[in-house]
N, C-alpha and C. Protein backbone atom coordinates (compact mmCIF):
# COMPACT_ATOMS: atom_id res chain seq x y z
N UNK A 1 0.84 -1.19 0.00
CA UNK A 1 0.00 0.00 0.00
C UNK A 1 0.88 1.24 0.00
N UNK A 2 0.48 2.19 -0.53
CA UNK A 2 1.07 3.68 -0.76
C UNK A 2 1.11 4.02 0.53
N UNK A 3 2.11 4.88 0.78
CA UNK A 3 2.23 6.12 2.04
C UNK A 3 1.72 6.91 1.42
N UNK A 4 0.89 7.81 2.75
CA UNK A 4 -0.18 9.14 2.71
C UNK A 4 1.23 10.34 2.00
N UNK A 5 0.77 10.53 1.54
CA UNK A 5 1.21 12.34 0.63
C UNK A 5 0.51 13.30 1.69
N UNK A 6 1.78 14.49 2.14
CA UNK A 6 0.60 15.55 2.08
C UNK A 6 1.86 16.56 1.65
N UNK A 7 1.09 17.96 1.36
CA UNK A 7 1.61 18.73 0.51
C UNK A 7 1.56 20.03 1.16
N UNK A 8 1.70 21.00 1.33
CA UNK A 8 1.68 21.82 1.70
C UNK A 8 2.75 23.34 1.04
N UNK A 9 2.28 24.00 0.73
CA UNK A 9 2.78 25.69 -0.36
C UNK A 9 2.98 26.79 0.44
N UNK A 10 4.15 26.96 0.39
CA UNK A 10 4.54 28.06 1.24
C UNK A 10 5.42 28.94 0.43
N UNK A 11 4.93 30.58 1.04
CA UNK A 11 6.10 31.55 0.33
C UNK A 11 7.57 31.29 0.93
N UNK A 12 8.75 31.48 -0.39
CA UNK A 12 9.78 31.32 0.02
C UNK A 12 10.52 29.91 0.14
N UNK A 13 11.75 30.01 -0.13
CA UNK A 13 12.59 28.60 0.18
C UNK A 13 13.11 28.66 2.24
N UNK A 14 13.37 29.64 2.39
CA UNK A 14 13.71 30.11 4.00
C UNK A 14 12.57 29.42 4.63
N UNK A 15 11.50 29.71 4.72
CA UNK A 15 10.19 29.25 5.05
C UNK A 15 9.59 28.32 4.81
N UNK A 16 10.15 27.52 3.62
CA UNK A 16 9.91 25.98 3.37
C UNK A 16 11.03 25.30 4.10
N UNK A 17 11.90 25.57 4.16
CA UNK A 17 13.08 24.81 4.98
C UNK A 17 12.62 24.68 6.61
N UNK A 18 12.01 26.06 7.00
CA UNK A 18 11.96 25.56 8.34
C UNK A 18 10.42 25.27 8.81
N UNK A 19 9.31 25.05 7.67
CA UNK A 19 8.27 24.24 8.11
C UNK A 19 8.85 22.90 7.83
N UNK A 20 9.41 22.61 5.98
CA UNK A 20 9.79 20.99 6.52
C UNK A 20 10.72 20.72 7.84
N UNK A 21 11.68 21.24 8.50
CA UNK A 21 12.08 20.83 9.83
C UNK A 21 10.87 20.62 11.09
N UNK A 22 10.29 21.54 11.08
CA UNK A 22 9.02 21.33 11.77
C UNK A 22 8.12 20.20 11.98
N UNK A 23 7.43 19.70 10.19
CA UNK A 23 7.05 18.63 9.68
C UNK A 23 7.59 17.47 10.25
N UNK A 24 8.92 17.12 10.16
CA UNK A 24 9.60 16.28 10.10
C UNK A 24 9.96 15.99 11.97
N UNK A 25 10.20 17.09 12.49
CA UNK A 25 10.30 17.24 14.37
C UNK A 25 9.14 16.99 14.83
N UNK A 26 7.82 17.11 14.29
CA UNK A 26 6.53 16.41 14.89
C UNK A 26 6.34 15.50 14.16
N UNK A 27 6.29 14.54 13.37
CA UNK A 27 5.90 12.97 13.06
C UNK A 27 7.04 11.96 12.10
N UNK A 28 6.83 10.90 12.28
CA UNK A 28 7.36 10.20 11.42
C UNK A 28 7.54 9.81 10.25
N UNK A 29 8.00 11.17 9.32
CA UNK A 29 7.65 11.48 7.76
C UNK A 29 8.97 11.35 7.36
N UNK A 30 8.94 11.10 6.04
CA UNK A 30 10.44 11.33 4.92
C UNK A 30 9.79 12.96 4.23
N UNK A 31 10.58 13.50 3.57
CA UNK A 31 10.43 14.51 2.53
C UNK A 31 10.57 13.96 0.89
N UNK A 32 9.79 14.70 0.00
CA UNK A 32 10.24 14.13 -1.15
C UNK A 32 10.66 15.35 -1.57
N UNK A 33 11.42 15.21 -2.31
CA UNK A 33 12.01 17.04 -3.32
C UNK A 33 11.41 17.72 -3.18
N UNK A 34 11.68 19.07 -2.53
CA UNK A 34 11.10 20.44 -2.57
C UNK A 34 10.62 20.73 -4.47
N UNK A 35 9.36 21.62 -4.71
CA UNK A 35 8.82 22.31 -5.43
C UNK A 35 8.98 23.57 -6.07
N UNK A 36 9.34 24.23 -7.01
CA UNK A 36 8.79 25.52 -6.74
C UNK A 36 7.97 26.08 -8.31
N UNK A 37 7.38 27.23 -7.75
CA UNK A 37 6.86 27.85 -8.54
C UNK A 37 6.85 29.28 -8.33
N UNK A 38 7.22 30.15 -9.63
CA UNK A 38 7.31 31.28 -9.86
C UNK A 38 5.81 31.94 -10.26
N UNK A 39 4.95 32.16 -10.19
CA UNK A 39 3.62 32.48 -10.57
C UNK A 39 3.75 33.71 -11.39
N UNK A 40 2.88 34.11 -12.37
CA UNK A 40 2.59 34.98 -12.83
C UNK A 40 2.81 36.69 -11.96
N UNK A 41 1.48 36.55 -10.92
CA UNK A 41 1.77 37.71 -10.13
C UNK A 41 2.34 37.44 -9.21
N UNK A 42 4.06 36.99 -9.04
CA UNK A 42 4.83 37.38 -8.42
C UNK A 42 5.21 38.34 -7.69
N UNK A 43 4.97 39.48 -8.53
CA UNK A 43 5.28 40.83 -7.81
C UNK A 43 4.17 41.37 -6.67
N UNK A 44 3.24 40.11 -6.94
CA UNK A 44 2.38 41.22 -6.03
C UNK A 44 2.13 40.08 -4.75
N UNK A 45 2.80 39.51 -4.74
CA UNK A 45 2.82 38.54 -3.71
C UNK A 45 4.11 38.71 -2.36
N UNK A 46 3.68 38.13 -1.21
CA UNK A 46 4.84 38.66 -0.13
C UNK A 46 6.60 37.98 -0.72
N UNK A 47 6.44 36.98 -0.94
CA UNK A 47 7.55 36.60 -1.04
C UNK A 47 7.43 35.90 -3.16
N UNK A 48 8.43 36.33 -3.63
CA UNK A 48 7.72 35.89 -5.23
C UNK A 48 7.55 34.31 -5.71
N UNK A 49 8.43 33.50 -4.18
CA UNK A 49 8.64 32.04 -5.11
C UNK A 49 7.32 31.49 -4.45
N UNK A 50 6.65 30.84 -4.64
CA UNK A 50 6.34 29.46 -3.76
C UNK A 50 7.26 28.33 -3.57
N UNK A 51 7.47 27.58 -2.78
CA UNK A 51 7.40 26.35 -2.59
C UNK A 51 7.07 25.00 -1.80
N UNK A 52 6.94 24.08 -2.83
CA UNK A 52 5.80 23.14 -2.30
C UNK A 52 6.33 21.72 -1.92
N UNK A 53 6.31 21.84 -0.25
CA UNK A 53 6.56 20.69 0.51
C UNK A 53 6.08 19.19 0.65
N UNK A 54 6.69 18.25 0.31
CA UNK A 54 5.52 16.98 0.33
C UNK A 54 6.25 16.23 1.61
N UNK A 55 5.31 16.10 2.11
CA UNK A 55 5.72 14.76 3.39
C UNK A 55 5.11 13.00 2.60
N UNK A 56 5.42 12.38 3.06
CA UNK A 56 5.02 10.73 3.07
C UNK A 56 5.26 10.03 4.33
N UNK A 57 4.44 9.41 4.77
CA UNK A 57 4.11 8.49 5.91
C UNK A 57 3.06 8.00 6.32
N UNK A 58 2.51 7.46 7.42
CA UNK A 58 1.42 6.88 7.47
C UNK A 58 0.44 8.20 7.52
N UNK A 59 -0.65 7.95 7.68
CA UNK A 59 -1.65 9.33 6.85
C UNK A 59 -1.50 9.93 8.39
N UNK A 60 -1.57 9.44 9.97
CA UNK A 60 -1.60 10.10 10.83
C UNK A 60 -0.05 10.70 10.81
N UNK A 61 0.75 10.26 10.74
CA UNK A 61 1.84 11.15 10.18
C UNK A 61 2.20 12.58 9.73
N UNK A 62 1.60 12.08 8.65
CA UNK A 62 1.18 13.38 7.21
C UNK A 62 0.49 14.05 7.99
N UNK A 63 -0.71 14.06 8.76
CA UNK A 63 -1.44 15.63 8.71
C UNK A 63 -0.49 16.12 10.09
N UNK A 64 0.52 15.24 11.54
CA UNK A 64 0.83 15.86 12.17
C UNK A 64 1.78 16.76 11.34
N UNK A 65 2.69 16.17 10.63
CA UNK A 65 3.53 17.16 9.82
C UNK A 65 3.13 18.42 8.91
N UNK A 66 2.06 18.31 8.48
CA UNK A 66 1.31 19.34 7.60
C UNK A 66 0.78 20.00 8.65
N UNK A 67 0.26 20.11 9.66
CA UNK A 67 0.21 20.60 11.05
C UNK A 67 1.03 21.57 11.73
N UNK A 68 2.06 21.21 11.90
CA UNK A 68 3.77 21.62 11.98
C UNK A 68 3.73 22.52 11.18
N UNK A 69 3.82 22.08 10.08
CA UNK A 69 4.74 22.93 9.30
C UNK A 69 3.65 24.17 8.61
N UNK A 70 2.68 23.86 8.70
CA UNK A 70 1.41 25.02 8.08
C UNK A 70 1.19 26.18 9.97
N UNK A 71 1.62 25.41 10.84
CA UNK A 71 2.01 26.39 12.10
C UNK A 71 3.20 27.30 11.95
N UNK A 72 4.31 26.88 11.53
CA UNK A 72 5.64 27.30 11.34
C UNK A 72 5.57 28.63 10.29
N UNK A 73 5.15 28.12 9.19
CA UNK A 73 4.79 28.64 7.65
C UNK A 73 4.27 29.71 8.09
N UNK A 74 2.84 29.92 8.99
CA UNK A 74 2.20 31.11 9.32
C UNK A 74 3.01 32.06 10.01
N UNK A 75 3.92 31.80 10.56
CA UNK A 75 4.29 32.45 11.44
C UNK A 75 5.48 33.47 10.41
N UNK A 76 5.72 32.98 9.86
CA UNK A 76 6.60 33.50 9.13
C UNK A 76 6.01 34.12 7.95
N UNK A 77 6.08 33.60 6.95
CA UNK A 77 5.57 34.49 5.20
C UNK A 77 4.33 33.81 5.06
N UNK A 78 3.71 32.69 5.11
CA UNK A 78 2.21 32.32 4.61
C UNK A 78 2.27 30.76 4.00
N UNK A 79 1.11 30.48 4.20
CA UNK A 79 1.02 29.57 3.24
C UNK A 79 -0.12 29.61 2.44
N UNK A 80 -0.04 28.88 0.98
CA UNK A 80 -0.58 29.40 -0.01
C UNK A 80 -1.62 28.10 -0.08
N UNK A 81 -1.19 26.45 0.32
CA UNK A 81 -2.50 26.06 0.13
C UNK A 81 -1.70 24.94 0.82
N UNK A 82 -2.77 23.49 1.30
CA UNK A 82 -2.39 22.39 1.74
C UNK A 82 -3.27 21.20 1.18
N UNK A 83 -2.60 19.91 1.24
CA UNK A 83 -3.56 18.63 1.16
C UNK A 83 -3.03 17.37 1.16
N UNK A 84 -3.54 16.62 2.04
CA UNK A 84 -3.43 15.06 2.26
C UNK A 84 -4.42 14.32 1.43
N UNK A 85 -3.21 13.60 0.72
CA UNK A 85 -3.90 12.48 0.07
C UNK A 85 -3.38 10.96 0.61
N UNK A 86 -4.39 10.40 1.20
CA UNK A 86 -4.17 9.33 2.19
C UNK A 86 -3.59 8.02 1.50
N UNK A 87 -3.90 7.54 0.29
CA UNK A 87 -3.48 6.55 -0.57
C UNK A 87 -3.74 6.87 -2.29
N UNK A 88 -2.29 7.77 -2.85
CA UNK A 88 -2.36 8.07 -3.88
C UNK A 88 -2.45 7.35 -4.77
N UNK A 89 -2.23 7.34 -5.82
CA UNK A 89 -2.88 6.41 -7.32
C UNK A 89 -1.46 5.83 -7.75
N UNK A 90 -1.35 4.92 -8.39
CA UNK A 90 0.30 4.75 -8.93
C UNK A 90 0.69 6.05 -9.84
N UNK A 91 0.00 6.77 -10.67
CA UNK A 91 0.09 7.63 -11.49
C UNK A 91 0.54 8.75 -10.72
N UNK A 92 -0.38 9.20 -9.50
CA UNK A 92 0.09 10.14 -8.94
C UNK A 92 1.47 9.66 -8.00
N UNK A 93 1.68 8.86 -7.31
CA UNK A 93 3.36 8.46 -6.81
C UNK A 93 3.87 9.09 -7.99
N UNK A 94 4.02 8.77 -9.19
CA UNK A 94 5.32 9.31 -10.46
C UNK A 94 5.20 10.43 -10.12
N UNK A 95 4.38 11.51 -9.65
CA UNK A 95 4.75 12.87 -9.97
C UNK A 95 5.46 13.41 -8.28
N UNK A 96 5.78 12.57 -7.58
CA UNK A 96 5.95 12.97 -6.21
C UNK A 96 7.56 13.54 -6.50
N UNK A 97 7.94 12.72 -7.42
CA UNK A 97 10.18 12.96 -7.48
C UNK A 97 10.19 14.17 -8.13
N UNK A 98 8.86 14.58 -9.44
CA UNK A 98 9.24 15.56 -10.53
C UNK A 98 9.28 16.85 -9.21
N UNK A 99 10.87 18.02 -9.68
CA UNK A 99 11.55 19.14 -9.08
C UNK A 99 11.07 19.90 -10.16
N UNK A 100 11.04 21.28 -10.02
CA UNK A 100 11.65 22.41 -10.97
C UNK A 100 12.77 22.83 -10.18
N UNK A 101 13.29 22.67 -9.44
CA UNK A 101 14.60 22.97 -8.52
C UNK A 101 16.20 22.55 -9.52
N UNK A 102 15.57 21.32 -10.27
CA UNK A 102 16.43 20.79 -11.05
C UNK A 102 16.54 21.29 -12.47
N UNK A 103 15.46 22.24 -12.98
CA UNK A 103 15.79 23.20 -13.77
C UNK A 103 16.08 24.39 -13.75
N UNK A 104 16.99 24.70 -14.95
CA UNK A 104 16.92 26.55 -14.58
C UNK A 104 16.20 27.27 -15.01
């Protein structure tokens, strides 16, 4: 059976670094590759990048970590959206590795 996904979008790489520490200091999760996205209205946003955190573990896992780290996230620049998906599809696992971190 799949491990629970959850996901969670936060402004900034600073602010994704220290909700995934967060994530990861309240439950028993791995990380899969950080996300990001440059959006259109960038400029009018607090911080211009997003990026988007995935935890994996058992689904009670996942939401303590999405928990964590959507606590952490607020406190700092924001977060832009969240979601646990408790047993993803094989189709969706393939897209858990794809980075834009790894392009320029």
């Amino acid at each position: 059976m799949a491990q629970a996904a959850g996901i969670i979008e936060v402004f900034g790489l600073a602010t994704a670094f220290a909700a995934a520490d967060a994530g990861c200091k309240a439950a028993d999760v791995k990380l899969e590759p950080f996300d990001r996205n440059k959006p259109a209205n960038a400029d009018a946003l607090p911080v211009p990048l997003i990026v988007c955190i995935k935890f994996r573990g058992s689904v009670e896992d996942v939401k303590a970590a999405v928990e964590a780290a959507q606590e952490t996230a607020e406190s700092l620049t924001g977060v832009v959206s969240k979601h646990i998906i408790s047993g993803p599809e094989e189709d969706t696992e393939m897209m858990f590795g794809l980075n834009a971190f790894d392009k320029s």
